[in-house]
N, C-alpha and C. Protein backbone atom coordinates (compact mmCIF):
# COMPACT_ATOMS: atom_id res chain seq x y z
N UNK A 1 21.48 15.73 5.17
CA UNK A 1 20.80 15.06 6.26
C UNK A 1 20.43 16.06 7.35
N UNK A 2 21.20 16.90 6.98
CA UNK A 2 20.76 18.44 8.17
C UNK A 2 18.93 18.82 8.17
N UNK A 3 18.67 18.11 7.19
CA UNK A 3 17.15 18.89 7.50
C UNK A 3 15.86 17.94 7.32
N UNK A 4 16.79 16.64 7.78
CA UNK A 4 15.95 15.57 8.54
C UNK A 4 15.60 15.77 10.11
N UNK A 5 14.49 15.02 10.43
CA UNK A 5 13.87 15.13 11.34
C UNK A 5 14.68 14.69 12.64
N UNK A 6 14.30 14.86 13.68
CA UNK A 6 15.31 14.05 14.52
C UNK A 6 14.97 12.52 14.84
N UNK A 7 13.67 12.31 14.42
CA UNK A 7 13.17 10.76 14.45
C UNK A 7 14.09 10.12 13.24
N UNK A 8 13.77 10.97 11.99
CA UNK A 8 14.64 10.15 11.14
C UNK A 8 16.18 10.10 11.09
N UNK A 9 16.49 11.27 11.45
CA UNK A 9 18.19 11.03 12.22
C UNK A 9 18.30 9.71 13.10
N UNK A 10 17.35 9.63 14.49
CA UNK A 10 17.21 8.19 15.22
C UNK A 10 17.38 7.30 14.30
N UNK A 11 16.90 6.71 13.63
CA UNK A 11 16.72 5.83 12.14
C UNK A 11 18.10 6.22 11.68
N UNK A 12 18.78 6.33 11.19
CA UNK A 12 19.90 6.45 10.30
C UNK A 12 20.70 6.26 11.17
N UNK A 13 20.71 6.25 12.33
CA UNK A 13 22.13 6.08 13.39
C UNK A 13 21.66 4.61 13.34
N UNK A 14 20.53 4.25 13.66
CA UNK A 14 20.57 2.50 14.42
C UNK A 14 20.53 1.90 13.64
N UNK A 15 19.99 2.02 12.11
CA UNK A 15 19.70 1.45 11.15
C UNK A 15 21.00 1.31 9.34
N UNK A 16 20.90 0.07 8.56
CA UNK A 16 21.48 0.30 7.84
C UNK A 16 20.31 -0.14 6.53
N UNK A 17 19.99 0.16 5.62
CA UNK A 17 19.04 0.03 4.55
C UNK A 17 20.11 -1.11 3.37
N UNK A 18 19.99 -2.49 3.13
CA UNK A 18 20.26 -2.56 1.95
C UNK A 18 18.54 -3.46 1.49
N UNK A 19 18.35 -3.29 -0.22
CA UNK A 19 17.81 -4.52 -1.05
C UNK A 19 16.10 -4.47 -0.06
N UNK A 20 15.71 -3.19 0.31
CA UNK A 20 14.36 -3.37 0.84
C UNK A 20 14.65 -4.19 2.57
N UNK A 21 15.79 -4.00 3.32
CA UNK A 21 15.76 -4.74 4.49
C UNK A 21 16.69 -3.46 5.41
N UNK A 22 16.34 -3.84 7.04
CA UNK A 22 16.69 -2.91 7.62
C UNK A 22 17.76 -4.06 8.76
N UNK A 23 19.08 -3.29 8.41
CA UNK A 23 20.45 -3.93 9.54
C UNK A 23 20.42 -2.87 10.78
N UNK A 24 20.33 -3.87 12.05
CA UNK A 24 21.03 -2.56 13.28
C UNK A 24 22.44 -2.62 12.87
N UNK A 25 22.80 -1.51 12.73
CA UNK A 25 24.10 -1.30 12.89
C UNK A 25 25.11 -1.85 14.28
N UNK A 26 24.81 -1.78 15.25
CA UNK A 26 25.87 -2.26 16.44
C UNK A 26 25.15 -2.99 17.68
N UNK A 27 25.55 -3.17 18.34
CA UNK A 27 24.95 -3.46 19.82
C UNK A 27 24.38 -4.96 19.58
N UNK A 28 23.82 -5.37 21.09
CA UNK A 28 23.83 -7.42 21.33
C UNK A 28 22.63 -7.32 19.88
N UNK A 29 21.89 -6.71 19.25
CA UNK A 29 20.78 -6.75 18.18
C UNK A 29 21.46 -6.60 16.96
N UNK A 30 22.80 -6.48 16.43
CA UNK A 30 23.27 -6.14 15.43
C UNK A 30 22.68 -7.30 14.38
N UNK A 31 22.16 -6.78 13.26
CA UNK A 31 22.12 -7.44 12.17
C UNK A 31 20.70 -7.35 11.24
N UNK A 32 20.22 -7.92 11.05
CA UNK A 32 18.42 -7.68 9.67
C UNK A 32 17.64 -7.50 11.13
N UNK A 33 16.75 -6.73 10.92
CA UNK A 33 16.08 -6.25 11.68
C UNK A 33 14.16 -6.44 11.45
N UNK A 34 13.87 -6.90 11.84
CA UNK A 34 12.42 -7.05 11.97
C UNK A 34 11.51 -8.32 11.89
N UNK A 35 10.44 -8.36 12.28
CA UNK A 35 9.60 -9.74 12.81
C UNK A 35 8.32 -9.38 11.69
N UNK A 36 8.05 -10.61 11.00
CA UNK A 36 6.73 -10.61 10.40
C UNK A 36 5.48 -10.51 11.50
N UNK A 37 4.79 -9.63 11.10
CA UNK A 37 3.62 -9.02 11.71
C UNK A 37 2.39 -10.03 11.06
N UNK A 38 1.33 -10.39 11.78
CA UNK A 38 0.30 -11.19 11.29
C UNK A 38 -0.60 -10.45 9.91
N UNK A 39 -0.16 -8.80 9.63
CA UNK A 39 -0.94 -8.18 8.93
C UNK A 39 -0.25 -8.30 7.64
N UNK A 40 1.14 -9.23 8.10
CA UNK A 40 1.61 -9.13 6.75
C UNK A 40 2.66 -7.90 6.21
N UNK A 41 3.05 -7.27 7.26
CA UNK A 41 3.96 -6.11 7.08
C UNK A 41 5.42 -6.53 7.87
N UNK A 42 6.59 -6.13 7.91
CA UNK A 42 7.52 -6.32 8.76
C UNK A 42 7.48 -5.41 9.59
N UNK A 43 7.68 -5.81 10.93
CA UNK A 43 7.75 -4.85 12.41
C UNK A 43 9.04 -4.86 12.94
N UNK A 44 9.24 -3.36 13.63
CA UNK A 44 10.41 -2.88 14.22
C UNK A 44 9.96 -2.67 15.46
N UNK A 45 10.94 -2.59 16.45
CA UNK A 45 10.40 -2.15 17.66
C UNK A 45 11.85 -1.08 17.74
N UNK A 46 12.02 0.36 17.71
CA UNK A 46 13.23 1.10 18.40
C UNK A 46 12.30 1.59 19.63
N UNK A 47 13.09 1.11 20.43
CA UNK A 47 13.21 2.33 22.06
C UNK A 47 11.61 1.84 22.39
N UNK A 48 11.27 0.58 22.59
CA UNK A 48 9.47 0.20 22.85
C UNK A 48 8.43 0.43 22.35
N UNK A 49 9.21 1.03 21.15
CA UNK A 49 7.67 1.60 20.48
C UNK A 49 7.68 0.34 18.90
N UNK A 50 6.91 0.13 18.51
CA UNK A 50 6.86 -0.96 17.42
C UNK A 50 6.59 -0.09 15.76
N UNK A 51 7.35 0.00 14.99
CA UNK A 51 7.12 0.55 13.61
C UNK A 51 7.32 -0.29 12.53
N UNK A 52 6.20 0.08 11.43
CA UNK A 52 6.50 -0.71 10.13
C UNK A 52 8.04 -0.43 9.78
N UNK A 53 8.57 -1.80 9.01
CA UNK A 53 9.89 -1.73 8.31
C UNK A 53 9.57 -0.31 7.34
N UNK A 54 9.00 -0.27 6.36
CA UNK A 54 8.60 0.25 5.53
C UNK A 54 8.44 1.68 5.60
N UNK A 55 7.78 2.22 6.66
CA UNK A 55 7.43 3.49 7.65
C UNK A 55 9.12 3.87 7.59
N UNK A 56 9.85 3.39 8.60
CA UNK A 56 11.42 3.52 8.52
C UNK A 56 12.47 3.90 7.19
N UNK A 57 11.80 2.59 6.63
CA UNK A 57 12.52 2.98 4.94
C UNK A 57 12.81 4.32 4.63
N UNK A 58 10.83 4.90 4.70
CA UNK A 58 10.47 5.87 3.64
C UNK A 58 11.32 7.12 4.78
N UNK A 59 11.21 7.09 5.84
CA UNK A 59 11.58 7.95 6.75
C UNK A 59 13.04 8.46 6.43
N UNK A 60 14.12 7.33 6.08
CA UNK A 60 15.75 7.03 5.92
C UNK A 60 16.42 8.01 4.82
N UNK A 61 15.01 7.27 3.80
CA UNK A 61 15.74 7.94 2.57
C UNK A 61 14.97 9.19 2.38
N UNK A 62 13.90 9.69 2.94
CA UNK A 62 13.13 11.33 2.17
C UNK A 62 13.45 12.20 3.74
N UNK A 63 13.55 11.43 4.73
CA UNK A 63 13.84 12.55 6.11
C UNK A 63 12.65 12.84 6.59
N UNK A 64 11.56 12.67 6.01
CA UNK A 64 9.91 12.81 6.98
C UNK A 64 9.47 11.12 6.70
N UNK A 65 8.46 11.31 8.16
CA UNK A 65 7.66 10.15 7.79
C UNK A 65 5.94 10.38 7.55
N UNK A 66 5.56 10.61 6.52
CA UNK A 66 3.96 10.92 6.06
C UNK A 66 3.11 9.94 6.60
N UNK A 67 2.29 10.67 6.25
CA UNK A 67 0.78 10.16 6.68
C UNK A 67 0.69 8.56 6.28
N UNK A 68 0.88 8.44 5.09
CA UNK A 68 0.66 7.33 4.51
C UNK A 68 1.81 6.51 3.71
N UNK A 69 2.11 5.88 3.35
CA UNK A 69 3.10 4.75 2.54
C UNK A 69 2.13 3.73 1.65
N UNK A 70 2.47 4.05 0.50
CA UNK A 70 1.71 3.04 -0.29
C UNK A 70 3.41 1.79 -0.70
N UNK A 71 2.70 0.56 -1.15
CA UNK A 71 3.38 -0.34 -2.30
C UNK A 71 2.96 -0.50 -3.26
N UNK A 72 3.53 0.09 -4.24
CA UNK A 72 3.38 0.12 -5.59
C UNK A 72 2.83 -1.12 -5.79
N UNK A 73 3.93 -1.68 -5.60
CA UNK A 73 3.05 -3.65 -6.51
C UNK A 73 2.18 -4.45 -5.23
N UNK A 74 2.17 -3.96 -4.46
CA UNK A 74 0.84 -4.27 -3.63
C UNK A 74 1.56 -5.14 -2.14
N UNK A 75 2.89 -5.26 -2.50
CA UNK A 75 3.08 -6.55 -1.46
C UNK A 75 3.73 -5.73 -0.32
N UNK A 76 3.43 -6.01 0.59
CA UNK A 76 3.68 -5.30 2.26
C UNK A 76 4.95 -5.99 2.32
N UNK A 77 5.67 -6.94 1.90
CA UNK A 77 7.08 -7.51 2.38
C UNK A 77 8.19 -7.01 1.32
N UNK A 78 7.68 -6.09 0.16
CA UNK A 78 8.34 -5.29 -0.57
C UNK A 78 8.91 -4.59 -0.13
N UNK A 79 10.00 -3.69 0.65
CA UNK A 79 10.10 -2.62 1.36
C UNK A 79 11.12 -2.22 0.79
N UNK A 80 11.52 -1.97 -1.13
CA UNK A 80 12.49 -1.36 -1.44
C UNK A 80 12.01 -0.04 -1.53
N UNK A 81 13.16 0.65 -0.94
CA UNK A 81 13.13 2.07 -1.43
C UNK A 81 11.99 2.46 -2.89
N UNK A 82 12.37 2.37 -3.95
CA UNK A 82 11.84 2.09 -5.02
C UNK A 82 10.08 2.28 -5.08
N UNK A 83 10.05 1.13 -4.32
CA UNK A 83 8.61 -0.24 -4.30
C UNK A 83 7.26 1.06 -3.01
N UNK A 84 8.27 2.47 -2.90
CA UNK A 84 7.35 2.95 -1.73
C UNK A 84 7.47 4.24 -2.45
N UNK A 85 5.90 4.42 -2.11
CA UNK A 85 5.73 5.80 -2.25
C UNK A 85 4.37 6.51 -1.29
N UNK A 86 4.82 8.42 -0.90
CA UNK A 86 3.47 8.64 -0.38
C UNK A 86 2.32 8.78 -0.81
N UNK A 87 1.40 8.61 -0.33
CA UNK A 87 0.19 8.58 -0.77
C UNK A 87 -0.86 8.82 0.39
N UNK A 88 -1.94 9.16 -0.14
CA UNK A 88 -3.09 9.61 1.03
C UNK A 88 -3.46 8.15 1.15
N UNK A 89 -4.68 8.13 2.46
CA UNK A 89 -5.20 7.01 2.44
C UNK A 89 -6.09 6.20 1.47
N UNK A 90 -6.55 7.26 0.98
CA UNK A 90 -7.71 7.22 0.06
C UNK A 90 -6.83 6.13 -1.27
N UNK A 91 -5.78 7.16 -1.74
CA UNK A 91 -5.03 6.29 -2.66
C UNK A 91 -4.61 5.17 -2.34
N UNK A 92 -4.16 5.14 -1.01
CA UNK A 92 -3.37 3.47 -0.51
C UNK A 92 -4.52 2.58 -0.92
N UNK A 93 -5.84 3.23 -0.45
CA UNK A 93 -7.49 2.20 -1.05
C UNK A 93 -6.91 1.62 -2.22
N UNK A 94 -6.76 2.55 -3.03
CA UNK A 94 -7.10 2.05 -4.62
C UNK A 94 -6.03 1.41 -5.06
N UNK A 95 -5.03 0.98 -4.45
CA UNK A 95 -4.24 0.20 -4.91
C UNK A 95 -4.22 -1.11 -3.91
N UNK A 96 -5.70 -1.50 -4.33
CA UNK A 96 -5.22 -3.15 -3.82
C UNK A 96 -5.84 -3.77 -4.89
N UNK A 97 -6.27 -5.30 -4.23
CA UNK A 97 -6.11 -6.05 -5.39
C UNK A 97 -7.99 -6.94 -5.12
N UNK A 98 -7.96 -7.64 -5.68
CA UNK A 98 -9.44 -8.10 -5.64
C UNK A 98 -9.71 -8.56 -4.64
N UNK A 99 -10.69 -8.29 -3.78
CA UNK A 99 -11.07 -8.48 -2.16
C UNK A 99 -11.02 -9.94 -1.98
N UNK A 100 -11.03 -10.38 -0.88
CA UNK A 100 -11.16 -11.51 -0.83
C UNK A 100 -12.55 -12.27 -0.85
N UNK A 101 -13.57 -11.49 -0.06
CA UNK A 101 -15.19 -11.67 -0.22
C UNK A 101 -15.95 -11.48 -1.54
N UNK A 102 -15.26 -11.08 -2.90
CA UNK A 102 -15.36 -10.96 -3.86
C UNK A 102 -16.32 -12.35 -4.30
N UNK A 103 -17.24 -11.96 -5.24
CA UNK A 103 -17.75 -13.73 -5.83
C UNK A 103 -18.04 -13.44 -7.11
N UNK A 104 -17.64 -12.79 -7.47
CA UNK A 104 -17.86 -12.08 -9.04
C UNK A 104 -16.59 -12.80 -9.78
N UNK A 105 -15.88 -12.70 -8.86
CA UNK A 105 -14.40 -12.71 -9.62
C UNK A 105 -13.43 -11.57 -10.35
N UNK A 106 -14.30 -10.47 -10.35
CA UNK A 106 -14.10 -9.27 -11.08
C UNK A 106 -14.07 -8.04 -10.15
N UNK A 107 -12.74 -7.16 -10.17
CA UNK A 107 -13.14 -6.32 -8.81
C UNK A 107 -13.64 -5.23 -9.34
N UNK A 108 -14.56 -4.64 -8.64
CA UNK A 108 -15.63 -3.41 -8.76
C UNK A 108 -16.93 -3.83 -9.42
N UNK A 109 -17.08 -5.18 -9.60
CA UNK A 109 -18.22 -5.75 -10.09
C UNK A 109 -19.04 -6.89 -9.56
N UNK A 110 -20.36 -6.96 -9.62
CA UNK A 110 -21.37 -7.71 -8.57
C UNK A 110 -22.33 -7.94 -9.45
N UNK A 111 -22.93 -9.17 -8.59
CA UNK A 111 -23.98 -9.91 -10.25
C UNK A 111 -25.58 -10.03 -9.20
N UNK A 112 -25.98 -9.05 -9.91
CA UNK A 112 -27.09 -8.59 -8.24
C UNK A 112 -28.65 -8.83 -9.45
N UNK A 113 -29.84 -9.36 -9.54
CA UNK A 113 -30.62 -9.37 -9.49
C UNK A 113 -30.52 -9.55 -11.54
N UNK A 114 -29.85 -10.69 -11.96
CA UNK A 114 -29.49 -11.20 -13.35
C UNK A 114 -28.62 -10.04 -14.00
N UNK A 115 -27.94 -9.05 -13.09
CA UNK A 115 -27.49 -7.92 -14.28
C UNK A 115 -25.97 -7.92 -12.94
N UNK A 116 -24.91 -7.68 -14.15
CA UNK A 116 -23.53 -7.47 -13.58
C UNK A 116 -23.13 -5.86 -13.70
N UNK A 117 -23.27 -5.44 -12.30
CA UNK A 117 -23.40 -4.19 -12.12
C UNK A 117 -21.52 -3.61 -11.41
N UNK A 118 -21.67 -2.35 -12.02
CA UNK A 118 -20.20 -1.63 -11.89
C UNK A 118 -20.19 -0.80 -11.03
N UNK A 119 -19.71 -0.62 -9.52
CA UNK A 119 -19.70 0.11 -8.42
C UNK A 119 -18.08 0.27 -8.15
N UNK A 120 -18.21 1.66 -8.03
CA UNK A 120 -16.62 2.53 -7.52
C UNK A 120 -16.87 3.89 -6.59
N UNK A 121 -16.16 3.80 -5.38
CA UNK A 121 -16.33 5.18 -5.15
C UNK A 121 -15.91 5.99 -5.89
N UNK A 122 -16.10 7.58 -6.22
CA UNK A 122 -15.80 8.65 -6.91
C UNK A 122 -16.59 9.58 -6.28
N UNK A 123 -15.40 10.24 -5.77
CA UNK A 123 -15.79 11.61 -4.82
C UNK A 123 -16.03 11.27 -3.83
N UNK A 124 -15.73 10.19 -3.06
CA UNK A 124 -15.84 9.74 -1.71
C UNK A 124 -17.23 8.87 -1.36
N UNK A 125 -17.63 9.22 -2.71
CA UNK A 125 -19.29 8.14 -2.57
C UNK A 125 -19.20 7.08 -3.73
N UNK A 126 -19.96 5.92 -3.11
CA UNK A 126 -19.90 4.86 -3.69
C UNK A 126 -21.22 4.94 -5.09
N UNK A 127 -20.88 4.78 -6.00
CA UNK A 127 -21.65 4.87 -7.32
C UNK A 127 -22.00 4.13 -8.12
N UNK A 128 -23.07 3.57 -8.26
CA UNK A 128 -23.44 2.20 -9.64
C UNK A 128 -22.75 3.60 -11.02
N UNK A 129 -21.97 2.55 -11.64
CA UNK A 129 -21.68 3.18 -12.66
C UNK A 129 -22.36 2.45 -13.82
N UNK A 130 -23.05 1.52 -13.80
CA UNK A 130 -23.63 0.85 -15.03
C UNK A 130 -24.23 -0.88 -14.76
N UNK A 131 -25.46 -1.21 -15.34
CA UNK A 131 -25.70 -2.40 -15.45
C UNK A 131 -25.07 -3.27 -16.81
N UNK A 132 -24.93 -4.51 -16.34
CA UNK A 132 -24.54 -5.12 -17.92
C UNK A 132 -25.32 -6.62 -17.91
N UNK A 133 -25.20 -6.97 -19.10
CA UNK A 133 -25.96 -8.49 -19.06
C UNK A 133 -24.88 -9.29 -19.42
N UNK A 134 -23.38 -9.07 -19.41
CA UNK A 134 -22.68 -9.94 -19.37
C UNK A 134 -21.32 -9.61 -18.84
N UNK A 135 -20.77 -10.20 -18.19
CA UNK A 135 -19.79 -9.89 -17.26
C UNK A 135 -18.73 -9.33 -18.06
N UNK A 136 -17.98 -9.60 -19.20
CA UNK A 136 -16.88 -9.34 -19.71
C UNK A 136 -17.17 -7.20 -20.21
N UNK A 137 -18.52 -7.28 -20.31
CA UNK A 137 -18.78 -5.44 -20.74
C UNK A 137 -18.73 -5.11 -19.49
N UNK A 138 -19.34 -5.33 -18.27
CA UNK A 138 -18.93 -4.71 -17.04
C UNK A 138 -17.33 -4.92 -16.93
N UNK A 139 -16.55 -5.88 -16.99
CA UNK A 139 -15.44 -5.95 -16.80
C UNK A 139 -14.59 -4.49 -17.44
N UNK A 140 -14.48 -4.11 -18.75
CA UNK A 140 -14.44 -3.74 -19.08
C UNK A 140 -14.53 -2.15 -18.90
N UNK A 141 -16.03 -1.60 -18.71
CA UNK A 141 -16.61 -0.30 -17.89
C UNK A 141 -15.80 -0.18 -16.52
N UNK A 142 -15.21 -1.26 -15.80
CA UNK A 142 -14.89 -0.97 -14.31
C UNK A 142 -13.42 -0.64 -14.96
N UNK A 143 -13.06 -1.58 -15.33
CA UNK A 143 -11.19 -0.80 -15.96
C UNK A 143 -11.31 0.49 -16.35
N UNK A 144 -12.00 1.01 -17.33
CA UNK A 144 -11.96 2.35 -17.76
C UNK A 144 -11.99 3.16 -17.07
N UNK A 145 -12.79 2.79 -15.56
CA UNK A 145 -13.76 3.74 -14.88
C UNK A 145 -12.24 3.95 -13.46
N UNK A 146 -11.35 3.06 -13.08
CA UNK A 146 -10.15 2.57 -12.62
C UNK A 146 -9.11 3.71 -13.01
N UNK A 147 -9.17 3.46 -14.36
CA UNK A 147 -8.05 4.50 -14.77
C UNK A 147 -8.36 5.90 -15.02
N UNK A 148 -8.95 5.91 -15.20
CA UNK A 148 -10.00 6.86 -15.54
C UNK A 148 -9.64 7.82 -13.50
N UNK A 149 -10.09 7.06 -12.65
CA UNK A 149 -9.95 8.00 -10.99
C UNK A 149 -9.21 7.23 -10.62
N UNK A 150 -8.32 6.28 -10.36
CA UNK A 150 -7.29 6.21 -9.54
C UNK A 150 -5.81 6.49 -10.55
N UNK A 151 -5.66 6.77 -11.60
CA UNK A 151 -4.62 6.90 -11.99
C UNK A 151 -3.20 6.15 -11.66
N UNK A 152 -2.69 7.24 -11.70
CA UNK A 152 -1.02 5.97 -11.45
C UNK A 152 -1.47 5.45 -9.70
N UNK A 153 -2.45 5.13 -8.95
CA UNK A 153 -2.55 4.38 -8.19
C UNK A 153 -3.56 3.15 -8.47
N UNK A 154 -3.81 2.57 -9.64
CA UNK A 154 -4.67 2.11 -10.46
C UNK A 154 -3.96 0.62 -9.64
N UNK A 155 -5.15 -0.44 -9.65
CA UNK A 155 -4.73 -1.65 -9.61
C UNK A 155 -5.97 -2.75 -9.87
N UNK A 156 -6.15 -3.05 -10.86
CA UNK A 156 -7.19 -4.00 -11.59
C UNK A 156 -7.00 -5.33 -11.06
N UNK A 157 -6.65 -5.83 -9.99
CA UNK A 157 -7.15 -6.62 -8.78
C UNK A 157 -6.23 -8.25 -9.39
C-alpha cells in the first residue's frame, strides 16, 4: 500500500469494500456508503467533494485512479471489483448497449432510403460500412465489424 497515492490511502482509511459496496468505517456516517445518482451511478461525497462509488473501488484496490472506468457488463450499479476495468474513453463508447433513439432495433444499423445500412466509427470517423436489402445481413456485417474494432470491449447492444 506504500505506493498508493495519498487520495487512495484517503479511501482505504474511511472506506471498507465488501460484494461491489463501499462501508465508512467509523464516525456519526458509519456504515454502506452512497446515494443513487440520477445518471444511474452510485455517489460519494468524502471531505465535499462528490465521487463515483466505482471511481473509489478502482482507486482501493489498484492505488491510482485513471482516466476512465469501464463496466464490463454495462451496469453502473455493478461496482464489483471484478465488474471494473480501465479503459480510455473511446473504449468506455464501445461498450454500451443499443441506444435508446435507436428504430432499427439493431445497433450500428439504420434503414435509410429502402436499404439497411451499417455505420461504426473506426479511426475516430464515422463510416458506412455497407448497404443491405435485408436487415438480418446488415445485422450480421455490424457484429463482425464490432469484433472485429472493439474487441474485448465489444458489446452487441
Amino acid at each position: 500500500m506504500s505506493d498508493f497515492s495519498p487520495e487512495t490511502r484517503k479511501f482505504n482509511d474511511i472506506f471498507e469494500y465488501h460484494e461491489g459496496e463501499l462501508y465508512r468505517k467509523n464516525g456519526q456516517f458509519a456504515g454502506k456508503a452512497g446515494t443513487l445518482h440520477h445518471t444511474g451511478y452510485i455517489q460519494v461525497k468524502v471531505k465535499q467533494k462528490n465521487y463515483r462509488a466505482h471511481r473509489i473501488i478502482f482507486a482501493m484496490h489498484h492505488g491510482y485512479m485513471p482516466e476512465c472506468i469501464d463496466h464490463i457488463d454495462g451496469n453502473p450499479m455493478n461496482n464489483k471489483i471484478e465488474n471494473l476495468r480501465e479503459s480510455t474513453n473511446q473504449q468506455n463508447q464501445r461498450n454500451t448497449g443499443l441506444c435508446k433513439r435507436n428504430k432499427s432495433g439493431i445497433k450500428n444499423v439504420v434503414f435509410n432510403r429502402n436499404k439497411w445500412k451499417v455505420y461504426m466509427r473506426v479511426n475516430k470517423r464515422m463510416t458506412c460500412l455497407g448497404s443491405f436489402d435485408n436487415p438480418e445481413l446488415a445485422e450480421l456485417v455490424a457484429i463482425e465489424a464490432r469484433n472485429k474494432y472493439h474487441k474485448e470491449f465489444v458489446n452487441h447492444g
